[in-house]
Protein backbone atom coordinates (compact mmCIF):
# COMPACT_ATOMS: atom_id res chain seq x y z
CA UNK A 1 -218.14 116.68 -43.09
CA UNK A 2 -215.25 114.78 -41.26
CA UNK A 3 -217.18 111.74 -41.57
CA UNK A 4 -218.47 112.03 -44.70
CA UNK A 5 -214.81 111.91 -45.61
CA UNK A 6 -213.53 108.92 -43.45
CA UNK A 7 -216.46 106.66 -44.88
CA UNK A 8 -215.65 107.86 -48.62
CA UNK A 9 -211.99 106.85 -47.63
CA UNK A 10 -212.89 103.79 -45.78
CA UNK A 11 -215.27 102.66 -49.33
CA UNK A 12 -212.21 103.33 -50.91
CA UNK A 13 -209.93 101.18 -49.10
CA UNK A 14 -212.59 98.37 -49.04
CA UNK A 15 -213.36 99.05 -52.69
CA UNK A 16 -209.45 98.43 -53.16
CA UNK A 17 -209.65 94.74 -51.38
CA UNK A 18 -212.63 93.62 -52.98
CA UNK A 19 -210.01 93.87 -56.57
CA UNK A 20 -207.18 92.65 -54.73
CA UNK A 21 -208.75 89.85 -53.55
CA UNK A 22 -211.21 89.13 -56.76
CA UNK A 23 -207.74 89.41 -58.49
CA UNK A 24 -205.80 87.23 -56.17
CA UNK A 25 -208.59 84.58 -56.75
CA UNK A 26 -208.80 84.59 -60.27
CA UNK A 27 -205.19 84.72 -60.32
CA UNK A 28 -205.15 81.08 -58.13
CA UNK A 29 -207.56 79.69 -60.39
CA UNK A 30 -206.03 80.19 -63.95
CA UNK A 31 -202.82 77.92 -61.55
CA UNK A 32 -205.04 75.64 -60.24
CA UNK A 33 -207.22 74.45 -63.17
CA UNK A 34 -204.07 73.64 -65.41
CA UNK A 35 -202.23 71.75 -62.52
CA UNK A 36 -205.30 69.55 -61.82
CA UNK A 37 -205.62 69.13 -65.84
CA UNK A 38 -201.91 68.34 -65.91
CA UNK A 39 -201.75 65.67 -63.11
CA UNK A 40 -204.74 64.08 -64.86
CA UNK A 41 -203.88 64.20 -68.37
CA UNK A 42 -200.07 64.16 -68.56
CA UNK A 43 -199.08 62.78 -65.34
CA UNK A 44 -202.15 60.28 -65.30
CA UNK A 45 -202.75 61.07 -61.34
CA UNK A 46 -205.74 63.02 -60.92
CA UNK A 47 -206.08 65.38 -57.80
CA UNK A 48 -209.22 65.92 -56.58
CA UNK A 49 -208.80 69.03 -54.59
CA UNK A 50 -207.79 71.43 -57.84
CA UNK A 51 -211.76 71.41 -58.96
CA UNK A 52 -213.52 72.31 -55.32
CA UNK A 53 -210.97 75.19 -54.99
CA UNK A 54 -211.68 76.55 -58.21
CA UNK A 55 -214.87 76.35 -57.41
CA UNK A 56 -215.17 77.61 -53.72
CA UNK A 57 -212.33 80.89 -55.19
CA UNK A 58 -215.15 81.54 -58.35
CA UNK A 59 -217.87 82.12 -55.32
CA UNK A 60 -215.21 84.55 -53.74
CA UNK A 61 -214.38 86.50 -57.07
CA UNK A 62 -218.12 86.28 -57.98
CA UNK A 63 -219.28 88.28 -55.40
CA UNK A 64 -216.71 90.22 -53.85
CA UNK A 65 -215.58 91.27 -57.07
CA UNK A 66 -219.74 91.91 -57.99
CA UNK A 67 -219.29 94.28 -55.20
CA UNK A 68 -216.54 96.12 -56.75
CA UNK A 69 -218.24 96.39 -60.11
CA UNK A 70 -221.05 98.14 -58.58
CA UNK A 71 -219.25 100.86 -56.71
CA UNK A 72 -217.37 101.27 -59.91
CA UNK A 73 -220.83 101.71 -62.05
CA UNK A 74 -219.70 99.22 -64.11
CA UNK A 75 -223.30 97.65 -63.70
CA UNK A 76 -225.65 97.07 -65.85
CA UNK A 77 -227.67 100.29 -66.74
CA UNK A 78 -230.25 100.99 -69.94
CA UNK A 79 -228.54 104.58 -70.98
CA UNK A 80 -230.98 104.56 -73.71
CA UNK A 81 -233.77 105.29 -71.33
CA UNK A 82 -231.53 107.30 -68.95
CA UNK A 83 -230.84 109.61 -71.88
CA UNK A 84 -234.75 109.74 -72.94
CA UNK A 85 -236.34 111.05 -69.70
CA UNK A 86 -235.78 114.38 -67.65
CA UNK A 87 -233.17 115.00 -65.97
CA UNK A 88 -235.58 114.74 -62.94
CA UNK A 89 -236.84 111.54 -63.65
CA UNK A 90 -233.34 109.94 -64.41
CA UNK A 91 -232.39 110.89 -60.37
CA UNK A 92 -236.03 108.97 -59.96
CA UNK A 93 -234.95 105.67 -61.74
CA UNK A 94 -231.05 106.26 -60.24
CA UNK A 95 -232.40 106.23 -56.90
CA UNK A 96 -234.71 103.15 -58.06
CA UNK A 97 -231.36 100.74 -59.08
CA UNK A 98 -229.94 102.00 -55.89
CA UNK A 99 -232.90 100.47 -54.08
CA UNK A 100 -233.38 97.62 -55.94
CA UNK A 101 -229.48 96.69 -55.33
CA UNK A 102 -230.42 97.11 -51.94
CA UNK A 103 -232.99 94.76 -51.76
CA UNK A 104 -230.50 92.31 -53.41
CA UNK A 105 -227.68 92.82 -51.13
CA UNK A 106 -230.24 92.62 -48.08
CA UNK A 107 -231.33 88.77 -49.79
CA UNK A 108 -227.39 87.86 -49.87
CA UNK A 109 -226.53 88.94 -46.72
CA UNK A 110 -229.95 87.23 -44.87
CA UNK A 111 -230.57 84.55 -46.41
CA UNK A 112 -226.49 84.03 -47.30
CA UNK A 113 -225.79 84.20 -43.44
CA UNK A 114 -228.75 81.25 -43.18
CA UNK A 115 -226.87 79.31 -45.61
CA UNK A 116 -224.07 79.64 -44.15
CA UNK A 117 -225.27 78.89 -40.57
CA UNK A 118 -226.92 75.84 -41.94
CA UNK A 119 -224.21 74.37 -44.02
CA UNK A 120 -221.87 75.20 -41.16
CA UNK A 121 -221.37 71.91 -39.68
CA UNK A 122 -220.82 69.86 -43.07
CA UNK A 123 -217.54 69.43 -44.46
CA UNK A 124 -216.03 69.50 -47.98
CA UNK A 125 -214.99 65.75 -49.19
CA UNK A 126 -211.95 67.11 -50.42
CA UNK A 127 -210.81 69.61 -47.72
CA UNK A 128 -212.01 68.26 -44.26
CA UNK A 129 -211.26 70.80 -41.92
CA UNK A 130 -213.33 73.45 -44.15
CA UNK A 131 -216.63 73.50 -43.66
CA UNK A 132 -219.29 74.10 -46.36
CA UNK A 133 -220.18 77.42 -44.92
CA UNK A 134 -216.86 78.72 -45.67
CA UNK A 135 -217.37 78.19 -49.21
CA UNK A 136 -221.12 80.41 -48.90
CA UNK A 137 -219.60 83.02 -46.73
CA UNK A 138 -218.24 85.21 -50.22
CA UNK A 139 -222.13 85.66 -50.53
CA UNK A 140 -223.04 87.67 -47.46
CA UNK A 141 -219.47 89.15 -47.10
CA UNK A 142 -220.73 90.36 -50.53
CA UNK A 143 -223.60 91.39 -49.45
CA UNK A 144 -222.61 93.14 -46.91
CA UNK A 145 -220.13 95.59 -48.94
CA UNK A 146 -222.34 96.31 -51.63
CA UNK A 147 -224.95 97.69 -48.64
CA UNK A 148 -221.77 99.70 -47.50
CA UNK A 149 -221.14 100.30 -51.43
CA UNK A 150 -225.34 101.49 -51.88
CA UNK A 151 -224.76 103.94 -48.39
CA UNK A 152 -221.69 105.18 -49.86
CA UNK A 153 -223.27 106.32 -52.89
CA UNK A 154 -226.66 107.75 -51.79
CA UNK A 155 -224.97 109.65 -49.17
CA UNK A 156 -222.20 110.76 -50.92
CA UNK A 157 -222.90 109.95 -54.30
CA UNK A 158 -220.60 108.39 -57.10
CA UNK A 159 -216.92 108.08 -56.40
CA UNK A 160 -214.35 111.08 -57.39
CA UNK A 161 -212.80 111.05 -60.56
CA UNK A 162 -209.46 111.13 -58.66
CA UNK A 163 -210.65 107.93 -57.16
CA UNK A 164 -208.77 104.62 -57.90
CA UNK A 165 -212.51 103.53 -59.17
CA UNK A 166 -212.23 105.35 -62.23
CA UNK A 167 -210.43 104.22 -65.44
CA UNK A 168 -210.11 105.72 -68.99
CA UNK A 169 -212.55 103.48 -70.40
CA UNK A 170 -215.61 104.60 -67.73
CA UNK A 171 -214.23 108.05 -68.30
CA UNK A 172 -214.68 107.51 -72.31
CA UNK A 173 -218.55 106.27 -71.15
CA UNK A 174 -219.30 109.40 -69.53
């Protein structure tokens, strides 16, 4: 029972930096995308590095954040059919999305970890000392938690409601 308790809190505390750090990106890109608009419009001396940020940050809040969503349920789900079957067969096609996002995070974090092995040694034009890999690694990292995410919730099932996951708009869904 101990551990079942130490993951749920670990999930939590990963759960907790997948927003900060979604947040802190999307945070850096609503700064970045005005400065490098700014410096090219007004100031008439474009940047080039404002763009490859924004770019290599989206990846990071794309699927580090994705991983978030999914521990929060915020996923997409047909309720409609949910609602229409048994009780018995709603576990079956529960446990069927759980799989399925399994598969998926298995594909990120293989074939993401052979993109990022193979773009590894390439550099970005605009940041040469980061390599190319560095802007796929979000994708296996994400991966990676949303396969700790899946565990979490087949083991343990969904999240307490005293759980940082839950807001007043999922609890107004339920």
């Amino acid at each position: 029972m101990e551990s079942k308790l130490r993951y749920r809190k670990a999930m939590e505390a990963l759960y907790l930096a997948c927003i900060v750090i979604s947040g802190l990106a999307l945070v850096t890109i609503t700064v970045v995308i005005p400065y490098g608009v700014f410096m090219r419009y007004v100031m008439n001396n474009a940047q080039s590095w404002p763009e490859p940020l924004a770019i290599l940050l989206m990846v990071v809040f794309t699927f580090i954040g994705g991983a978030a969503v999914y521990r929060a349920g915020g996923h997409i789900a047909v309720q409609a059919l949910l609602n229409a079957v048994s009780p018995r067969k709603k576990q079956a096609l529960l446990y069927l999305v759980d799989l399925t996002m399994a598969l998926t995070a298995g594909f990120m974090l293989v074939w993401g970890m052979q993109l990022v092995k193979a773009t590894w040694n390439q550099v970005i034009a605009e940041f040469p000392v980061v390599s190319v890999g560095v802007n796929y690694l979000p994708l296996p990292i994400g991966g990676l938690i949303t396969l700790l995410f899946i565990i979490e919730q087949v083991w343990l099932g969904p999240p307490p409601p005293d759980s940082i996951v839950y807001s007043d708009a999922q609890s107004d869904l339920e």
